[in-house]
PDB file of N, CA and C in Angstrom:
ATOM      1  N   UNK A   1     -36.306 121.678  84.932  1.00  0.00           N
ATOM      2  CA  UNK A   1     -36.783 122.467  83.831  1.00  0.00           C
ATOM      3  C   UNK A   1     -36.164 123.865  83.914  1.00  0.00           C
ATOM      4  N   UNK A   2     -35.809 124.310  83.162  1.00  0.00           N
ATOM      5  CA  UNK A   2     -34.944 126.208  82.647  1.00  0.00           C
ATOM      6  C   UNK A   2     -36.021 126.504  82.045  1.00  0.00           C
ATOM      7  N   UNK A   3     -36.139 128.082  82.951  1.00  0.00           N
ATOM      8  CA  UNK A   3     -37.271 128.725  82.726  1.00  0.00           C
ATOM      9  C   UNK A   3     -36.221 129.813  81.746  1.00  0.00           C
ATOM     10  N   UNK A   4     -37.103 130.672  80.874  1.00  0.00           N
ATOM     11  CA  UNK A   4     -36.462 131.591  80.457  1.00  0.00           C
ATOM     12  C   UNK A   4     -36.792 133.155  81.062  1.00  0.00           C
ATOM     13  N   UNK A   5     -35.928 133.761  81.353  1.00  0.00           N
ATOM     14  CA  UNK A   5     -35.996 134.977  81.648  1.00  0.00           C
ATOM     15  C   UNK A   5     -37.137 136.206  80.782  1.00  0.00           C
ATOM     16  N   UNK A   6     -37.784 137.083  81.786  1.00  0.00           N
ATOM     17  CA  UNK A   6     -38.512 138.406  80.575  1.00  0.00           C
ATOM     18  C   UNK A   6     -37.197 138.478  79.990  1.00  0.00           C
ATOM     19  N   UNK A   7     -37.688 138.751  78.363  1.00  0.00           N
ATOM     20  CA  UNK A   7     -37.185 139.293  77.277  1.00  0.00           C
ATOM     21  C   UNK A   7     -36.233 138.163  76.749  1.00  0.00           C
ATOM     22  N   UNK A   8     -35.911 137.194  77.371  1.00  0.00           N
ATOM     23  CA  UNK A   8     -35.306 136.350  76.307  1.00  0.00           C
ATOM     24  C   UNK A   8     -35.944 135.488  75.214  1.00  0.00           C
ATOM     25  N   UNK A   9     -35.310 134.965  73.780  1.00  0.00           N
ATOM     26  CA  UNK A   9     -35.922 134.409  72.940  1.00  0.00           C
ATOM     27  C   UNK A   9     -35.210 132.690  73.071  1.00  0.00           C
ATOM     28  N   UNK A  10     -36.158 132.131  72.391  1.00  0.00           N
ATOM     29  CA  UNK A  10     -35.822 131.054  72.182  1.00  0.00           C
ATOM     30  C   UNK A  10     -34.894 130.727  70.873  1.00  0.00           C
ATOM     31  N   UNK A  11     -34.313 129.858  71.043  1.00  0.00           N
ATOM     32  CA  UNK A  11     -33.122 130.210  69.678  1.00  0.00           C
ATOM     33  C   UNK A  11     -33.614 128.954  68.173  1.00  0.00           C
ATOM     34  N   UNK A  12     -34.721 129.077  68.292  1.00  0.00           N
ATOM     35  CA  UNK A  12     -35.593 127.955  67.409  1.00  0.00           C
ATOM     36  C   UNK A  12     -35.037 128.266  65.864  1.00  0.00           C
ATOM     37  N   UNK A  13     -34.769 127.304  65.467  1.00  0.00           N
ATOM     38  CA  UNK A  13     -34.236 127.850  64.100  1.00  0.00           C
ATOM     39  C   UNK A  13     -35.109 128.244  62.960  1.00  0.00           C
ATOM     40  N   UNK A  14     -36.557 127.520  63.017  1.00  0.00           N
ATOM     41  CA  UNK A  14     -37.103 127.722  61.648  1.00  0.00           C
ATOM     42  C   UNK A  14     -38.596 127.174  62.686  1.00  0.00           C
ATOM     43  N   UNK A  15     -40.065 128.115  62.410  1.00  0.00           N
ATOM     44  CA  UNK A  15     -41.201 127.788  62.875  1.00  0.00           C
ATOM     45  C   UNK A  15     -41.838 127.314  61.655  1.00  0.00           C
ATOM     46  N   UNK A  16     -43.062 127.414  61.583  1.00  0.00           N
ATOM     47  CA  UNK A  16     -43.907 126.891  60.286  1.00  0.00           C
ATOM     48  C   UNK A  16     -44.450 128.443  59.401  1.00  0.00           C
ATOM     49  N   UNK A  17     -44.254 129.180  59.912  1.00  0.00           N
ATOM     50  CA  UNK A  17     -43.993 130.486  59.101  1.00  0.00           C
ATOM     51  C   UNK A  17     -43.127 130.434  58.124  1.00  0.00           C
ATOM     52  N   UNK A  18     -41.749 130.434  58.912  1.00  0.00           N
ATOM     53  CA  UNK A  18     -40.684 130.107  58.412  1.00  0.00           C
ATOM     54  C   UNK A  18     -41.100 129.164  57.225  1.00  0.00           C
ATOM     55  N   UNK A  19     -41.268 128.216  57.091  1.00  0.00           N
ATOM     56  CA  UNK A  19     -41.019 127.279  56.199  1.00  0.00           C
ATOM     57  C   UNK A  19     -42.465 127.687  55.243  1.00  0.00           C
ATOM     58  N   UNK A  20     -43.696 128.162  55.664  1.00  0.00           N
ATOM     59  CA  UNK A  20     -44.412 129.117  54.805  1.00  0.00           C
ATOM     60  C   UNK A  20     -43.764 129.510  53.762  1.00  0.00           C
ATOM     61  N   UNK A  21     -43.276 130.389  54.456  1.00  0.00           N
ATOM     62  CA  UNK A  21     -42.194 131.874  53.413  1.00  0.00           C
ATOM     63  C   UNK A  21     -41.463 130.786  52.323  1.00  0.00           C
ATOM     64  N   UNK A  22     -40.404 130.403  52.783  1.00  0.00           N
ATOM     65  CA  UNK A  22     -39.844 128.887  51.853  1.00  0.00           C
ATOM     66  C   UNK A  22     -40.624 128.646  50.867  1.00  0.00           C
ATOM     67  N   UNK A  23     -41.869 128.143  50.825  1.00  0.00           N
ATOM     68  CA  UNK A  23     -42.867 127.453  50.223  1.00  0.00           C
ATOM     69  C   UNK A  23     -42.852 128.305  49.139  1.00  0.00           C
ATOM     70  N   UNK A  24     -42.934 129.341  49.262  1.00  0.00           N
ATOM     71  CA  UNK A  24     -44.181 130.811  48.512  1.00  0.00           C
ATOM     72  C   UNK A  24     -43.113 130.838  47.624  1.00  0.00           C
ATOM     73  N   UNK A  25     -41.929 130.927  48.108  1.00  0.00           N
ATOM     74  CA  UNK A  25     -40.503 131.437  47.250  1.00  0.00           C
ATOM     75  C   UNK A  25     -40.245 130.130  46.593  1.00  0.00           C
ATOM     76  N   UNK A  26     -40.295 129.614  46.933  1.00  0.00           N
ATOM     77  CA  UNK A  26     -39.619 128.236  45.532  1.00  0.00           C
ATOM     78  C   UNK A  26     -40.787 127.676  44.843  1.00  0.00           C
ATOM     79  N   UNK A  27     -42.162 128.340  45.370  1.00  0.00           N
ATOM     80  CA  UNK A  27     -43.117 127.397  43.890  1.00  0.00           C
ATOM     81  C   UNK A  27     -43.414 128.479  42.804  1.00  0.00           C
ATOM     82  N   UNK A  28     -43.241 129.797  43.595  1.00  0.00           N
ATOM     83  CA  UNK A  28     -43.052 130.811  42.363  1.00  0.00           C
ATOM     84  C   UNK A  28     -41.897 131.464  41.593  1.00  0.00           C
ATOM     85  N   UNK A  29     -42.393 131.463  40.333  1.00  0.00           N
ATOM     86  CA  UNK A  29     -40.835 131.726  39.205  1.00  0.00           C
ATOM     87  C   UNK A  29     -40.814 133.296  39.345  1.00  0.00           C
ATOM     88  N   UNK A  30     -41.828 134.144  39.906  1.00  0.00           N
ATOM     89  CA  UNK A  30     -41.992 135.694  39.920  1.00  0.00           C
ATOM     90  C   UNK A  30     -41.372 135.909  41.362  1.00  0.00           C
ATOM     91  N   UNK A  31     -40.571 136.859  41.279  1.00  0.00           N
ATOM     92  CA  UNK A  31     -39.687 137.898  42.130  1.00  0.00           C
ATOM     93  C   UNK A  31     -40.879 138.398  43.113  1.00  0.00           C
ATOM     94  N   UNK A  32     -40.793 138.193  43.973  1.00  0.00           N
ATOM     95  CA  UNK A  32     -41.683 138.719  45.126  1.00  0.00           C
ATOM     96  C   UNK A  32     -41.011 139.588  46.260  1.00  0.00           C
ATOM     97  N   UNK A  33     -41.603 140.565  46.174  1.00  0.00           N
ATOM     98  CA  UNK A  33     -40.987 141.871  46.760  1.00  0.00           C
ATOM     99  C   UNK A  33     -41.576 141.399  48.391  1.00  0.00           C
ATOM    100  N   UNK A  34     -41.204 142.179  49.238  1.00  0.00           N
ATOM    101  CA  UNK A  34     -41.398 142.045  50.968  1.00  0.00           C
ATOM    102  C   UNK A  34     -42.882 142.461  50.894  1.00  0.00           C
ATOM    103  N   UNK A  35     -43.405 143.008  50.270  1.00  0.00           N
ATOM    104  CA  UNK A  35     -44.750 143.765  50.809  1.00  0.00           C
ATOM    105  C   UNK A  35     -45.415 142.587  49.974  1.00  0.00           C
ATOM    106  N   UNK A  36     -45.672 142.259  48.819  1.00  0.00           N
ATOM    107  CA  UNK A  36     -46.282 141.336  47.893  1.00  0.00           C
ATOM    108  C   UNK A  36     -46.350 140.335  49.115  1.00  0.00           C
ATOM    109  N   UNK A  37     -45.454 139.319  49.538  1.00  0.00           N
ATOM    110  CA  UNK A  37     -45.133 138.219  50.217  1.00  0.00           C
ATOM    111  C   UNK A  37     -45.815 138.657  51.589  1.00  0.00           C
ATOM    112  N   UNK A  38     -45.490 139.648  52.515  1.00  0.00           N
ATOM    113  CA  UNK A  38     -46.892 139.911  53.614  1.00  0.00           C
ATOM    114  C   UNK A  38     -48.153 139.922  53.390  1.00  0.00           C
ATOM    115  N   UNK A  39     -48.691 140.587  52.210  1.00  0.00           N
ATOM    116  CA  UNK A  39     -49.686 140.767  51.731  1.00  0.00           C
ATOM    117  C   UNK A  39     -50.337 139.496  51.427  1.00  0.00           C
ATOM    118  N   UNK A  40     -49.436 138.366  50.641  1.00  0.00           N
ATOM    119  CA  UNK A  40     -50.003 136.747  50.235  1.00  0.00           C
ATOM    120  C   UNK A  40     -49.860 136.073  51.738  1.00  0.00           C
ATOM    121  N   UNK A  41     -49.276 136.157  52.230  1.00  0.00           N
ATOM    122  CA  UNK A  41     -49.376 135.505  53.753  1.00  0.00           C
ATOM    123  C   UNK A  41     -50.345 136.334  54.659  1.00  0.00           C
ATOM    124  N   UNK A  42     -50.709 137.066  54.391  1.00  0.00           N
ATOM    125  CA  UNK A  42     -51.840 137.890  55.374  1.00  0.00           C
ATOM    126  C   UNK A  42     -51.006 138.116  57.044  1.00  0.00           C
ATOM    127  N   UNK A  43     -49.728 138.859  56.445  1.00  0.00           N
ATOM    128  CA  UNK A  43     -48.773 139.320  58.064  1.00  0.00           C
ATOM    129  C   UNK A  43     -48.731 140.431  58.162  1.00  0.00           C
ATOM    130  N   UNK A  44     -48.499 140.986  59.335  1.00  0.00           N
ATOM    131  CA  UNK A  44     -48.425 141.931  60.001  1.00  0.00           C
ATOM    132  C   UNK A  44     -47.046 142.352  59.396  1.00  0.00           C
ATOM    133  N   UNK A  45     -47.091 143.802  59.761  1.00  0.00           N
ATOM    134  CA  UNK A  45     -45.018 144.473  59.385  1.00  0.00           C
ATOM    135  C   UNK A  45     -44.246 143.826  60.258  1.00  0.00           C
ATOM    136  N   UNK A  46     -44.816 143.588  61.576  1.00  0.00           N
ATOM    137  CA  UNK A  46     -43.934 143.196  62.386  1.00  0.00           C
ATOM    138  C   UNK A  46     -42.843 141.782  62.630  1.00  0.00           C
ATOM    139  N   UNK A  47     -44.024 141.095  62.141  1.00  0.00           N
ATOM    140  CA  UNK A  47     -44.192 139.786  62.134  1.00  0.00           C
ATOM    141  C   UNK A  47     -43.481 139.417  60.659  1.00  0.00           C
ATOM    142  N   UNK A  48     -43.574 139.622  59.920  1.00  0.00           N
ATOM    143  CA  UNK A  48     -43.379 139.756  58.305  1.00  0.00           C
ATOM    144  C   UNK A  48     -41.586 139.994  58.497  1.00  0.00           C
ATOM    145  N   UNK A  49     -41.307 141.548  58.919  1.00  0.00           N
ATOM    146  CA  UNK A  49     -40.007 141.603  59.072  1.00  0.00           C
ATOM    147  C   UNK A  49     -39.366 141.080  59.760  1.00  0.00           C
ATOM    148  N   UNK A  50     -39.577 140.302  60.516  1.00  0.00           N
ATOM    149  CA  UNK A  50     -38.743 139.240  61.687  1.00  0.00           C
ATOM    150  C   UNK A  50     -38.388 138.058  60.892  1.00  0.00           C
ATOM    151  N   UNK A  51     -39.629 137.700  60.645  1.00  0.00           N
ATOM    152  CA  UNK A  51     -39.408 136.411  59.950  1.00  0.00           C
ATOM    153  C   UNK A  51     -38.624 136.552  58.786  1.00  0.00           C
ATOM    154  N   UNK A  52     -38.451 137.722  57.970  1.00  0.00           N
ATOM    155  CA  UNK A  52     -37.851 137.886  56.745  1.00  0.00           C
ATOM    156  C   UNK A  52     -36.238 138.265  57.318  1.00  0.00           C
ATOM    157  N   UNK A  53     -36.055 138.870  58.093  1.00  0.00           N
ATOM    158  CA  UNK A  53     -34.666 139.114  58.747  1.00  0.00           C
ATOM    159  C   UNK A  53     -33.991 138.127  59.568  1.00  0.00           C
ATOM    160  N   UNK A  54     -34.742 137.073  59.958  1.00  0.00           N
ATOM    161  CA  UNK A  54     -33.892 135.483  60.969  1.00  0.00           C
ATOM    162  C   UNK A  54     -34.003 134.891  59.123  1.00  0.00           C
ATOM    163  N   UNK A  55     -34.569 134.417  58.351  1.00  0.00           N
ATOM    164  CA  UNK A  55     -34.310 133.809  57.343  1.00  0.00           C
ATOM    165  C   UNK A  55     -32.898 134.418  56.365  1.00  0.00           C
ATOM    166  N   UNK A  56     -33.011 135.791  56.203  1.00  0.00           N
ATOM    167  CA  UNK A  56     -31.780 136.872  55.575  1.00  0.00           C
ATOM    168  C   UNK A  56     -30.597 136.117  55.928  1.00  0.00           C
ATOM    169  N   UNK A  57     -30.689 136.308  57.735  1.00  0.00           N
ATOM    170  CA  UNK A  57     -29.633 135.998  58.671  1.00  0.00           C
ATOM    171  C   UNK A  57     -28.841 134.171  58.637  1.00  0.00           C
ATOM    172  N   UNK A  58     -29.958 133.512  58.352  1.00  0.00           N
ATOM    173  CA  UNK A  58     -29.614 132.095  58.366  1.00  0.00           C
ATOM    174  C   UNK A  58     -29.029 131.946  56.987  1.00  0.00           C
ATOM    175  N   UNK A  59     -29.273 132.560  55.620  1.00  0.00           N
ATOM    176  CA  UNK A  59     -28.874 132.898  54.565  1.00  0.00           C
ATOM    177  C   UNK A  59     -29.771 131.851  54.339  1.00  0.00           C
ATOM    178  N   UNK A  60     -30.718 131.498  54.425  1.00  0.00           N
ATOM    179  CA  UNK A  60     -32.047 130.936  53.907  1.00  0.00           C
ATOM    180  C   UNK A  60     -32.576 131.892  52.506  1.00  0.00           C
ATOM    181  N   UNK A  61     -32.779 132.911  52.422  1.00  0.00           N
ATOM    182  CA  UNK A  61     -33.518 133.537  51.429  1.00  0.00           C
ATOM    183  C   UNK A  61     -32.261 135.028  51.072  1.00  0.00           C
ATOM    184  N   UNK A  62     -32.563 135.666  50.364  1.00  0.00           N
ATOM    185  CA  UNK A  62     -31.532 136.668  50.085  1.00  0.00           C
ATOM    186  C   UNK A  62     -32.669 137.962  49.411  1.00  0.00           C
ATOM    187  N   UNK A  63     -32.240 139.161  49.992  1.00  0.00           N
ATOM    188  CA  UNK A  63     -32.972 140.528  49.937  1.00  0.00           C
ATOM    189  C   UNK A  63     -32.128 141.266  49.419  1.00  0.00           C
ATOM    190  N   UNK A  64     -32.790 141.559  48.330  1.00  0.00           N
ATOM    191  CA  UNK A  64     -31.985 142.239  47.012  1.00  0.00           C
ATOM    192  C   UNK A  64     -32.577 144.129  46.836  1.00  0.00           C
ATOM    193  N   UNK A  65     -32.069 144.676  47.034  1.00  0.00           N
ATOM    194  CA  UNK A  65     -32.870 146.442  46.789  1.00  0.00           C
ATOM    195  C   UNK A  65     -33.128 146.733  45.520  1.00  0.00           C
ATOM    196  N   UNK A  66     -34.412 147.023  45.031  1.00  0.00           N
ATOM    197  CA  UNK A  66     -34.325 147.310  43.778  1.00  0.00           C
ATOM    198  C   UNK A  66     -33.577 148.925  43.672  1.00  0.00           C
ATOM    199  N   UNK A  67     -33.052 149.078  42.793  1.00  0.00           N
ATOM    200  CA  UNK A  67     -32.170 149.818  42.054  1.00  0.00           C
ATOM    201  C   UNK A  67     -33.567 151.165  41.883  1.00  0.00           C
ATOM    202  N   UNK A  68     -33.378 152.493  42.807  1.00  0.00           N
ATOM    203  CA  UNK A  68     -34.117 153.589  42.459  1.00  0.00           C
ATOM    204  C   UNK A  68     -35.556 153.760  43.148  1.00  0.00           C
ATOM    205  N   UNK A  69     -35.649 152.847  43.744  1.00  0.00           N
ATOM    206  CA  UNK A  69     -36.906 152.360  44.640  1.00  0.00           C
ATOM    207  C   UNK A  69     -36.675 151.814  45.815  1.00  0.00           C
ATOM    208  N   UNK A  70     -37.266 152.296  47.073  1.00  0.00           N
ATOM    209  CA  UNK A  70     -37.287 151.420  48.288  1.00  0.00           C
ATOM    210  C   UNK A  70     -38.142 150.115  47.997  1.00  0.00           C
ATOM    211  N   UNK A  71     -38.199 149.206  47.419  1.00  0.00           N
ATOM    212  CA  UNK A  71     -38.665 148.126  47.216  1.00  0.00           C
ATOM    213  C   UNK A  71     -37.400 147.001  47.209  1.00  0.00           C
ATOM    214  N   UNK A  72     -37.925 146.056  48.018  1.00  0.00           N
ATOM    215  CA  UNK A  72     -36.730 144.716  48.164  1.00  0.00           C
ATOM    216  C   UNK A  72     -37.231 143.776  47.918  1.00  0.00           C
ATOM    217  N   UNK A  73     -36.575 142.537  47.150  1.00  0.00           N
ATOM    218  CA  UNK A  73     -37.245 141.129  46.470  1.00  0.00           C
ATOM    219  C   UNK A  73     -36.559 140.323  47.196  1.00  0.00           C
ATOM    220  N   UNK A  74     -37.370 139.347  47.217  1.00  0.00           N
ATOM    221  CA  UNK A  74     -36.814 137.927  47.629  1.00  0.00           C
ATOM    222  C   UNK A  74     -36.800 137.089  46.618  1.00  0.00           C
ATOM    223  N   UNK A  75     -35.360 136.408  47.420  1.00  0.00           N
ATOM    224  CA  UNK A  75     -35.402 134.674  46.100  1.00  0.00           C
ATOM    225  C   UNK A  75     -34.920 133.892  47.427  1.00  0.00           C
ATOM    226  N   UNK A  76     -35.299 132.785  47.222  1.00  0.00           N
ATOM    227  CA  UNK A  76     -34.793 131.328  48.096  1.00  0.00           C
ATOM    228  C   UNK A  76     -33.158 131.097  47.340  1.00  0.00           C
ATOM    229  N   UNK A  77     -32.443 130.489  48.321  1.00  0.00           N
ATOM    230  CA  UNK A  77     -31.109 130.341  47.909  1.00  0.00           C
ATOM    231  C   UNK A  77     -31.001 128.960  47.953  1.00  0.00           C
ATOM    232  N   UNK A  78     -29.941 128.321  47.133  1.00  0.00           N
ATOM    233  CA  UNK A  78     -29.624 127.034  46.951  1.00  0.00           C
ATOM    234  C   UNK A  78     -29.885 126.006  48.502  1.00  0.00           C
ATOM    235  N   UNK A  79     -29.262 127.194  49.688  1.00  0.00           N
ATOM    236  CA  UNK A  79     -29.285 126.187  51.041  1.00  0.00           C
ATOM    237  C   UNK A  79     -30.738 126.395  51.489  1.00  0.00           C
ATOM    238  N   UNK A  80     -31.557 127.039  51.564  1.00  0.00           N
ATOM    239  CA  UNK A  80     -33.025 127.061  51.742  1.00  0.00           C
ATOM    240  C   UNK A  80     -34.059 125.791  51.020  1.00  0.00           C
ATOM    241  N   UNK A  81     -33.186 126.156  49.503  1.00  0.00           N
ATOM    242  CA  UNK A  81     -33.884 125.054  49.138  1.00  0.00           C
ATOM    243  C   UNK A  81     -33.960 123.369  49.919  1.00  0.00           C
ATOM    244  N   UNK A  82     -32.677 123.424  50.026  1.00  0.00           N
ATOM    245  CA  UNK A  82     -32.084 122.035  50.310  1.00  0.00           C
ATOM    246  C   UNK A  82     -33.115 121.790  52.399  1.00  0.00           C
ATOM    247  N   UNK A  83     -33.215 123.286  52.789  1.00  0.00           N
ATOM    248  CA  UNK A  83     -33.642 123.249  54.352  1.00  0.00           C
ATOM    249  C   UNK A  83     -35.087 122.663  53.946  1.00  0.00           C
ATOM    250  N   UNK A  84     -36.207 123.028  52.965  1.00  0.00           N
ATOM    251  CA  UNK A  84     -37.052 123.010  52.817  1.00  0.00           C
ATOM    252  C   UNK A  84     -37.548 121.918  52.419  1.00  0.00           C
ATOM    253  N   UNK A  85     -36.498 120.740  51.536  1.00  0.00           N
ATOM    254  CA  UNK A  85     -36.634 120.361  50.891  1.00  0.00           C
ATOM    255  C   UNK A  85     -36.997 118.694  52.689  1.00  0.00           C
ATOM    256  N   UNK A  86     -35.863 119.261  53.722  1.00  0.00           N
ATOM    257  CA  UNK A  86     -35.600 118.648  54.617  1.00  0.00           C
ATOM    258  C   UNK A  86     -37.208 118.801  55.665  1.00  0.00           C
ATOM    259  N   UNK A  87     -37.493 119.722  56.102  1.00  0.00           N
ATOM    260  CA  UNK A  87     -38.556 120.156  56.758  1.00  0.00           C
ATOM    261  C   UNK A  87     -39.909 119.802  55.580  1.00  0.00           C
ATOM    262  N   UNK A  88     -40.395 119.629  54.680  1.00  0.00           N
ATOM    263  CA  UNK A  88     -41.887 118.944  53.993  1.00  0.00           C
ATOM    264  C   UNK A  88     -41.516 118.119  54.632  1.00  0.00           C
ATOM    265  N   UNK A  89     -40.647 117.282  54.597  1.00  0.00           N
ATOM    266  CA  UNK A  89     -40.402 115.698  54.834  1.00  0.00           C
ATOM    267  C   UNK A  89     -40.919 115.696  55.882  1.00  0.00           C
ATOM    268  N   UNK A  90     -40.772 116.424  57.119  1.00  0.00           N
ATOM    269  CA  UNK A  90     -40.493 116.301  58.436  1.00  0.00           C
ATOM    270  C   UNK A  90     -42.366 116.102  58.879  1.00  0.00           C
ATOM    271  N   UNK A  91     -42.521 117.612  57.965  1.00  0.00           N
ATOM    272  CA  UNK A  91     -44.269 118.150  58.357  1.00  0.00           C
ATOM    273  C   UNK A  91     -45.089 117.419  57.613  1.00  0.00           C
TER     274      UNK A  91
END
């Protein structure tokens, strides 16, 4: 058995958060900003921005700046869909 070292992460691609977030974004047709989407998931900043920045990163979802406002929206992207569509199946 490989233990992992303090401070290392596990390189898990997608938890059930993860696929949460997924959910929220493809059953709604309304633009959901980062704070809206913590706020409907009941997350922490911390927790909220992690999960929203490994999804960014996987190009799962895409974070758009609104124009004149620190406010950022999310939309699910064509390959998220298709991840999500893979993971219900699974869960």
């Amino acid at each position: 058995m490989i233990t992992r070292k303090k401070g290392d992460r596990s390189k898990i691609l997608l938890n059930e958060v993860d696929v949460m977030i997924l959910e929220v974004l493809s059953k709604n047709k309304d633009k959901f900003s980062v704070l809206t989407l913590k706020k409907k998931l009941k997350m922490s900043n911390l927790s909220g921005r992690k999960h929203i920045n490994r999804l960014v990163d996987s190009k799962f979802i895409t974070k758009v700046r609104v124009e004149g406002q620190y406010k950022y929206v999310l939309n699910i992207t064509p390959i998220g869909k298709e991840v999500l569509k893979i993971f219900s199946k699974v869960m």
